[in-house]
Protein backbone atom coordinates (compact mmCIF):
# COMPACT_ATOMS: atom_id res chain seq x y z
CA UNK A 1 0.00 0.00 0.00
CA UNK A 2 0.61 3.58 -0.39
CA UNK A 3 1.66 5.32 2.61
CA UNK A 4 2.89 8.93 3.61
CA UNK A 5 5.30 8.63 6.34
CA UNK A 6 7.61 10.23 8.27
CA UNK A 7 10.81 8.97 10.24
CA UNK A 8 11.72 12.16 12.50
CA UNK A 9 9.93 15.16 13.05
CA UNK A 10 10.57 18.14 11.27
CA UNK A 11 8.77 20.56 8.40
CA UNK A 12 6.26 18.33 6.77
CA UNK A 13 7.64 19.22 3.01
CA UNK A 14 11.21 18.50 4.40
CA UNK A 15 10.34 15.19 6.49
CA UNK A 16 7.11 13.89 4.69
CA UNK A 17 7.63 10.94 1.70
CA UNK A 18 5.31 8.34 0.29
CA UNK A 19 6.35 5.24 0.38
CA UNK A 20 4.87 1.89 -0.23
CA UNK A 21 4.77 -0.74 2.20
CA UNK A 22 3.25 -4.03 3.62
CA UNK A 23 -0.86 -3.66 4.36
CA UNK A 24 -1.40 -4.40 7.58
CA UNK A 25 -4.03 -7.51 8.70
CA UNK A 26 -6.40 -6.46 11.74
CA UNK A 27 -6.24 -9.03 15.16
CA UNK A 28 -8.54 -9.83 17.08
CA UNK A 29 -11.03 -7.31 17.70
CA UNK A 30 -9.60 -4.98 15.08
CA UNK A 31 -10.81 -3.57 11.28
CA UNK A 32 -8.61 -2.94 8.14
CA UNK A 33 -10.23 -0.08 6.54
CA UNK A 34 -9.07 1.24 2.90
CA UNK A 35 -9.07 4.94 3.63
CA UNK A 36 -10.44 6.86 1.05
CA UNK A 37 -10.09 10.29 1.77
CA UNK A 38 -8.75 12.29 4.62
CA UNK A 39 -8.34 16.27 5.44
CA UNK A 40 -5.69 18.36 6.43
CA UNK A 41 -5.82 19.87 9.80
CA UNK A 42 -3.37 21.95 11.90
CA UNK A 43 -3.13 18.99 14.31
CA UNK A 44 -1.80 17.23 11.46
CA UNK A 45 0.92 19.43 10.62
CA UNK A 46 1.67 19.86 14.37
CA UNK A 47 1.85 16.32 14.94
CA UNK A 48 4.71 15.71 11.20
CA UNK A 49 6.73 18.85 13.53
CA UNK A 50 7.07 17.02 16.29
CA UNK A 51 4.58 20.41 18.66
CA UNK A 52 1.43 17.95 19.40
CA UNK A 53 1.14 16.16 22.47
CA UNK A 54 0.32 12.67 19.93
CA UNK A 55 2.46 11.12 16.74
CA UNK A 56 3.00 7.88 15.93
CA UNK A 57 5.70 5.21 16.35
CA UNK A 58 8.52 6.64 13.69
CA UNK A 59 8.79 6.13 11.22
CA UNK A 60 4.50 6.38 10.68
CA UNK A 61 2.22 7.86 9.07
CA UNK A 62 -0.02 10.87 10.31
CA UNK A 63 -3.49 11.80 9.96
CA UNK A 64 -5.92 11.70 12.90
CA UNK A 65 -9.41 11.42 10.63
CA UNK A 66 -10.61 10.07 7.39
CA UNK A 67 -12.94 8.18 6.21
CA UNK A 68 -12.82 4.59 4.27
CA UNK A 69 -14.19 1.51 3.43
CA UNK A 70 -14.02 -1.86 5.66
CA UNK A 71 -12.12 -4.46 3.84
CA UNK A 72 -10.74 -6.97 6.41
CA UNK A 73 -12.35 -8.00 9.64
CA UNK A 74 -10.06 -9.55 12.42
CA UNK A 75 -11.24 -12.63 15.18
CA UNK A 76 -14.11 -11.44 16.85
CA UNK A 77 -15.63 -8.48 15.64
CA UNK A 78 -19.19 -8.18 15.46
CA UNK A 79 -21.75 -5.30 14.66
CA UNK A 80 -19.51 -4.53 11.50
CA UNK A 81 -19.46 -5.48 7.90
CA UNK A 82 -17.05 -5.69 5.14
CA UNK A 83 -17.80 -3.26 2.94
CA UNK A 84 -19.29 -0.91 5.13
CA UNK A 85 -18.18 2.45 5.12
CA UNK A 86 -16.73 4.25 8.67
CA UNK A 87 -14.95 6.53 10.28
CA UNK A 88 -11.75 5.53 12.78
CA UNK A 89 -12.63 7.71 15.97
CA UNK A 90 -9.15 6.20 17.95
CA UNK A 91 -7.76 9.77 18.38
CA UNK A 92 -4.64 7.97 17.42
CA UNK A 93 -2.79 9.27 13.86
CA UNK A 94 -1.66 7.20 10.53
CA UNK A 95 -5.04 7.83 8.47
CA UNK A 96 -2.45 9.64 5.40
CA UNK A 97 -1.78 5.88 4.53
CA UNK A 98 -4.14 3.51 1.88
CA UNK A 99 -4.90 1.49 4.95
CA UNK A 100 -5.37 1.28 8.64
CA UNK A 101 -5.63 -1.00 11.46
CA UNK A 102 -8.04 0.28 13.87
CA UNK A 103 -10.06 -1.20 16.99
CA UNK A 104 -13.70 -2.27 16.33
CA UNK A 105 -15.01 -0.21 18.88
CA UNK A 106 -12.73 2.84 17.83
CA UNK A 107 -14.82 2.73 14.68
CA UNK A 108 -18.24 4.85 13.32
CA UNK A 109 -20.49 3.80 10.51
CA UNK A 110 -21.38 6.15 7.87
CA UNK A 111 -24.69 6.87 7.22
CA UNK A 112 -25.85 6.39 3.12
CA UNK A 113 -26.92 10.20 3.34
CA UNK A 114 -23.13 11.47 4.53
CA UNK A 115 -20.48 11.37 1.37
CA UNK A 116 -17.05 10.62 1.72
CA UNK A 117 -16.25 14.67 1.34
CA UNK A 118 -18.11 15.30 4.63
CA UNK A 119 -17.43 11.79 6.99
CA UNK A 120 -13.73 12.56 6.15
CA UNK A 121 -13.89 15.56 8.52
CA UNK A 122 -16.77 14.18 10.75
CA UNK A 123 -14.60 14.00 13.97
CA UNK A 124 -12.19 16.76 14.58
CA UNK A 125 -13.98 20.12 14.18
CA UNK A 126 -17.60 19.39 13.96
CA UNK A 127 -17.63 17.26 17.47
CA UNK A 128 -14.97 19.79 18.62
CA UNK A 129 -18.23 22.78 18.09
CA UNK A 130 -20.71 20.35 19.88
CA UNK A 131 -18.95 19.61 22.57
CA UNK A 132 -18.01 23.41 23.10
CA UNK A 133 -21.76 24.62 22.50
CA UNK A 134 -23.95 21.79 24.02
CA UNK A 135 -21.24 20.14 26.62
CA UNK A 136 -18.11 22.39 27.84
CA UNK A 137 -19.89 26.02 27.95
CA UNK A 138 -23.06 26.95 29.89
CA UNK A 139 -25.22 29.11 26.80
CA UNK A 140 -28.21 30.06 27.01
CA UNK A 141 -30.28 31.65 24.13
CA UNK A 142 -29.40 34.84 23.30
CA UNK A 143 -26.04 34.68 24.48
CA UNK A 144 -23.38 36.10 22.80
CA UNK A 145 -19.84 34.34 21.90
CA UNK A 146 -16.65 35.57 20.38
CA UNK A 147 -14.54 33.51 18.38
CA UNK A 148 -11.19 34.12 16.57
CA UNK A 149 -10.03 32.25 13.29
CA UNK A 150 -13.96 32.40 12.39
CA UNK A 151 -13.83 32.10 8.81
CA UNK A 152 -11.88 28.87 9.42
CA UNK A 153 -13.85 25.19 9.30
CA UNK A 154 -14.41 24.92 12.93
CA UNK A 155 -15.59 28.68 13.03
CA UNK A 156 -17.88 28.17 10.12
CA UNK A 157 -19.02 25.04 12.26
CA UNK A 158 -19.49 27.28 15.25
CA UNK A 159 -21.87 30.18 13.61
CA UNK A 160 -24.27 27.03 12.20
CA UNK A 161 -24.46 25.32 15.11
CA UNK A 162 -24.44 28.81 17.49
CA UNK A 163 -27.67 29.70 15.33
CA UNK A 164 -29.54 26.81 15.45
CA UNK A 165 -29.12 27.22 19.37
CA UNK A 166 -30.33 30.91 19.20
CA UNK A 167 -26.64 31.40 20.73
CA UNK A 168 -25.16 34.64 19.14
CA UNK A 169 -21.60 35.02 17.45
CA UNK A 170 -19.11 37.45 17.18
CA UNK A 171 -16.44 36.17 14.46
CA UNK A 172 -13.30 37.46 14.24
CA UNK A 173 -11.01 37.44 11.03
CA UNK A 174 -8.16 39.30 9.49
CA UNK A 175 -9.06 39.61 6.35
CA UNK A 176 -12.28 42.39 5.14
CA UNK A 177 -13.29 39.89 2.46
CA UNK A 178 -14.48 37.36 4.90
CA UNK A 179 -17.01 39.61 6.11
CA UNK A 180 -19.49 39.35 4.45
CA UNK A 181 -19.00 36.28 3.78
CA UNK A 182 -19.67 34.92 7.25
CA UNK A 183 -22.36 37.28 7.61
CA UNK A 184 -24.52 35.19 4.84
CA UNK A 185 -23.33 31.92 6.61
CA UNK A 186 -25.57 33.15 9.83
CA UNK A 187 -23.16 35.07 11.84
CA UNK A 188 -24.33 37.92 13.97
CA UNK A 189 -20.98 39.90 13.83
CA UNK A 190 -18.11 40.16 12.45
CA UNK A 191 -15.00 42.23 13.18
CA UNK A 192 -11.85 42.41 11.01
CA UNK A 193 -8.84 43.26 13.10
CA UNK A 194 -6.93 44.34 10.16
CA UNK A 195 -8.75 47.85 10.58
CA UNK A 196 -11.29 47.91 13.66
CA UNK A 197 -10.35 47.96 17.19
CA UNK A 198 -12.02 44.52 19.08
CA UNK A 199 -12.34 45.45 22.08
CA UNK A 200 -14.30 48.87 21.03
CA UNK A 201 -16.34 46.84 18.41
CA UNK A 202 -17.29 44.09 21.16
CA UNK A 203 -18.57 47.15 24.10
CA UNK A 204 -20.78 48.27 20.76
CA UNK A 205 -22.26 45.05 19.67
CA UNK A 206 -22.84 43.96 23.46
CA UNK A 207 -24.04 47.17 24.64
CA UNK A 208 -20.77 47.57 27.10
CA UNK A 209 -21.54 43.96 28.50
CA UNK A 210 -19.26 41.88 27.17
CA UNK A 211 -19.52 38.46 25.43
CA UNK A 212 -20.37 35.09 27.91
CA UNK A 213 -17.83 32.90 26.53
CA UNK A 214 -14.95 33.17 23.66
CA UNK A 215 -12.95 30.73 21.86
CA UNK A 216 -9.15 31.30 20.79
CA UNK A 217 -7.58 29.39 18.53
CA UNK A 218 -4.70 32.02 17.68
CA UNK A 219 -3.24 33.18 21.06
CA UNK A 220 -0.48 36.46 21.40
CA UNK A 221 -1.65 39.71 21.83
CA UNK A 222 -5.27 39.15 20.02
CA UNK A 223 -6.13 35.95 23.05
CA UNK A 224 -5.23 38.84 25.58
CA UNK A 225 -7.73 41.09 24.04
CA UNK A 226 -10.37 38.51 23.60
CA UNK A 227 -9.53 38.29 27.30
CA UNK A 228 -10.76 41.74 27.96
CA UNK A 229 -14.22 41.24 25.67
CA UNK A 230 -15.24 38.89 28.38
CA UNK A 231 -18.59 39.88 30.67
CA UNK A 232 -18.18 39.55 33.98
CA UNK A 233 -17.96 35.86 35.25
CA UNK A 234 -17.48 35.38 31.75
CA UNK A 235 -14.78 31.99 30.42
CA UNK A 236 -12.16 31.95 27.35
CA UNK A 237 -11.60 28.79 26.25
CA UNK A 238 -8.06 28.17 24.63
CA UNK A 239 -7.58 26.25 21.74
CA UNK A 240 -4.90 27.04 19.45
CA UNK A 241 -1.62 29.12 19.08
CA UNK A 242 -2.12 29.97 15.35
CA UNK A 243 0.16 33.37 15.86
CA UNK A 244 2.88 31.04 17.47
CA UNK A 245 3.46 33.57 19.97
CA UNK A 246 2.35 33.04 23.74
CA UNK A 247 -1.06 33.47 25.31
CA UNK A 248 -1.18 37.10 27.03
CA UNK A 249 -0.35 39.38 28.69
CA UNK A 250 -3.65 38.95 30.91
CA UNK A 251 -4.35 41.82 33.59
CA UNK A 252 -5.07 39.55 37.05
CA UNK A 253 -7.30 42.03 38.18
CA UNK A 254 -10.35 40.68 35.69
CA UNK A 255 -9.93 37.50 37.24
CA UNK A 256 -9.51 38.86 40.30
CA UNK A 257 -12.69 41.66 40.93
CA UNK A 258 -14.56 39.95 37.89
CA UNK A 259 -14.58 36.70 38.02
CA UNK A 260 -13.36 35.93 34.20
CA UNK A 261 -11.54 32.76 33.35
CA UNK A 262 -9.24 31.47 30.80
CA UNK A 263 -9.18 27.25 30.41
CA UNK A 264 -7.77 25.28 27.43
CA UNK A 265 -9.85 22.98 25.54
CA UNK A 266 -8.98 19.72 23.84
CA UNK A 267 -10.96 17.32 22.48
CA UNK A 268 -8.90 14.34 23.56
CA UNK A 269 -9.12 15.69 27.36
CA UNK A 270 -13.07 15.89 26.56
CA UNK A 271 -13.73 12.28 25.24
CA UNK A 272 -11.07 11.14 28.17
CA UNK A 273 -13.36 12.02 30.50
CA UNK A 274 -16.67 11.10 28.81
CA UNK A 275 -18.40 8.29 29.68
CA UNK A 276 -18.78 5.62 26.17
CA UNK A 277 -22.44 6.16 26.14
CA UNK A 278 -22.09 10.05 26.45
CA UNK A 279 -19.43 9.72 23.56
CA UNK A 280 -21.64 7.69 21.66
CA UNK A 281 -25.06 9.89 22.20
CA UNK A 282 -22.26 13.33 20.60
CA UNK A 283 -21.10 11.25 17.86
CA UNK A 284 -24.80 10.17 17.25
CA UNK A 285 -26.09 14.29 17.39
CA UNK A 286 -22.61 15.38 14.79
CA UNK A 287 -23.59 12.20 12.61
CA UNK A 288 -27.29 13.42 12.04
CA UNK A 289 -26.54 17.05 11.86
CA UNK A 290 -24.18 16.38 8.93
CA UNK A 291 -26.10 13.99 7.20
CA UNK A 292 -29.27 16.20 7.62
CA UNK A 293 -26.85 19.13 6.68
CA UNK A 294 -27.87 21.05 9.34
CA UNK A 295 -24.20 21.82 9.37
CA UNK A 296 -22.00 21.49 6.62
CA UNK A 297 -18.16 21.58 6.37
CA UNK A 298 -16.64 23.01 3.42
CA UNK A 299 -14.19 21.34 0.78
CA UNK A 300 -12.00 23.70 -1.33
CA UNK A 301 -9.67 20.61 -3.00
CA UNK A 302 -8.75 17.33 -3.10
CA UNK A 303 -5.16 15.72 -3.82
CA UNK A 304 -3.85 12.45 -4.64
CA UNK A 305 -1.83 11.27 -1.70
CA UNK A 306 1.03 11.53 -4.25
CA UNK A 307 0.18 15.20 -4.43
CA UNK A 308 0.90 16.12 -0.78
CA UNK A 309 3.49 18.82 -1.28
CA UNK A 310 0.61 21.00 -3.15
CA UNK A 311 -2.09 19.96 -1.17
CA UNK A 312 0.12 21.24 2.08
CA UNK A 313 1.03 24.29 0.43
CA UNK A 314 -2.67 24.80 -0.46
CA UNK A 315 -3.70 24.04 3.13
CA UNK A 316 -1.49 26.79 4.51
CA UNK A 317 -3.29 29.64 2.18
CA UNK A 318 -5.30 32.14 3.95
CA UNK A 319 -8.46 32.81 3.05
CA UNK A 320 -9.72 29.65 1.99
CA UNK A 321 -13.32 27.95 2.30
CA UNK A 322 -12.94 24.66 3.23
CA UNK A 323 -10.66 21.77 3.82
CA UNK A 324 -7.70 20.19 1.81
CA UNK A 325 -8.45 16.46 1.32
CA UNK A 326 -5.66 13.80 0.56
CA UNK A 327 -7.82 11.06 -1.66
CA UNK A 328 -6.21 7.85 -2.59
């Protein structure tokens, strides 16, 4: 089989190859599935430089979602068929390879009404915006939340599944273009910090309140002013360090006289301490609201597996509207 691989950590167009090697045979209790298509996400990238808490035995192959196509069924599985389409929820990478081994239970059927496009990204980002919205945060309707990176997948994600909770959004993005564009998704507000101040826009759009909650995904200077945007009592949840520069600085005194927080959030701590059946009901909710396309995250390209220098390069453009898929 066809495999992308790496043997040390390092920039993915420096350490990344494809190579082809033996296809694995599932054990007991274990699936082969012929991977079909899987998307590029910063975890990804982190993971091939060697910055994410996860990677796999090196040399291996990254990739922590995808979607494919059962073709080998090891000693004692039941409940799956060959053939069957799923998804391998094991949190564990080497989906950028033609095949993978994964644990029966580690593994989602696809519904007939989800295409491969969609189920490829099923996991990451979309049950990332559940579990935020219906799980980690305390919303109620008419609430407002900030998020930065918003024209991003898992802000798109956010704004759909914000409005169908009558949960209001501010978005934040650098670029003007993406204003309007988010706008005509369902977002409430958006501010562009190339040219508007977000602190000032934030006081306006709240009436001086502040926003309930925030998500950061880019950290620096901006997660300190998302910081201040915060209402009274209000939390910022930490996600990402797009800017590569450090969280802050934070003044103590809002935690201090008003009772703000700042946590991280990651969605391997959240299914770690998830019951199965809880995990099982959120993958159940993310499952219909794609197939029903009550949410829907975007595709801009797909790539050969061969093609993994441009897809990368792609992935890393700003302003794009949708994920980079590897196919093959």
């Amino acid at each position: 089989m066809r495999a992308l691989r790496f043997a040390t950590v390092g920039e993915p167009l420096e350490v990344l190859g494809i190579e082809v090697v033996p296809t694995p045979e599932p054990g007991p209790g274990q699936v082969r599935l012929r991977m079909t298509h899987r998307p590029i996400n910063p975890s990804d990238i982190y993971c091939i430089k060697g910055s994410y808490p996860i990677r796999p035995e090196l040399p291996g192959s990254p990739g922590f979602e995808g979607v494919g196509v059962i073709d080998a069924l090891g000693p004692g599985v039941n409940g799956l068929t060959f053939g069957q389409r799923a998804i391998p929820a094991t949190g564990m990478p080497g989906t950028w390879a033609e095949h993978l081994i994964a644990p029966a239970e580690g593994v989602v059927p696809v519904p007939e009404a989800l295409n491969d496009q969609v189920a490829a990204q099923a996991v990451v980002n979309p049950l990332t915006a559940w579990a935020i919205l219906a799980d980690e945060l305390t919303l109620t309707e008419g609430d407002w939340i900030l998020q930065t990176a918003a024209g991003s997948t898992l802000g798109r994600l956010v704004i759909q599944l914000a409005k169908r909770r009558a949960v209001r959004t501010v978005n934040v993005v650098r670029r003007r273009a993406q204003v309007q564009e988010l706008l005509d998704l369902g977002a409430d507000a958006v501010i562009c910090s190339e040219d508007e101040s977000l602190v000032d826009r934030v006081r306006d759009i709240t009436g001086g309140a502040g926003v309930r909650a925030a998500i950061d995904a880019v950290g620096g200077p901006q997660g300190a002013q998302v910081a201040k945007c915060l209402a009274n009592g209000g939390t910022l949840l930490v996600m990402g360090l797009l800017s590569g520069a450090p969280l802050g600085p934070f003044d103590p005194a809002d935690a201090i006289f008003r009772g703000t927080s700042v946590r991280g959030f990651w969605l391997i701590t959240w299914l770690s301490a998830r019951s199965q059946e809880a995990i099982g009901r959120a993958f159940g909710e993310v499952i219909s609201l794609l197939a029903s396309r009550v949410v829907t995250p975007g595709v801009e390209a797909e790539y050969d597996l061969a093609e993994f220098r441009e897809a990368i390069a792609h992935a890393h453009r700003s302003g794009r509207r949708g994920k980079i898929l590897l196919r093959g």
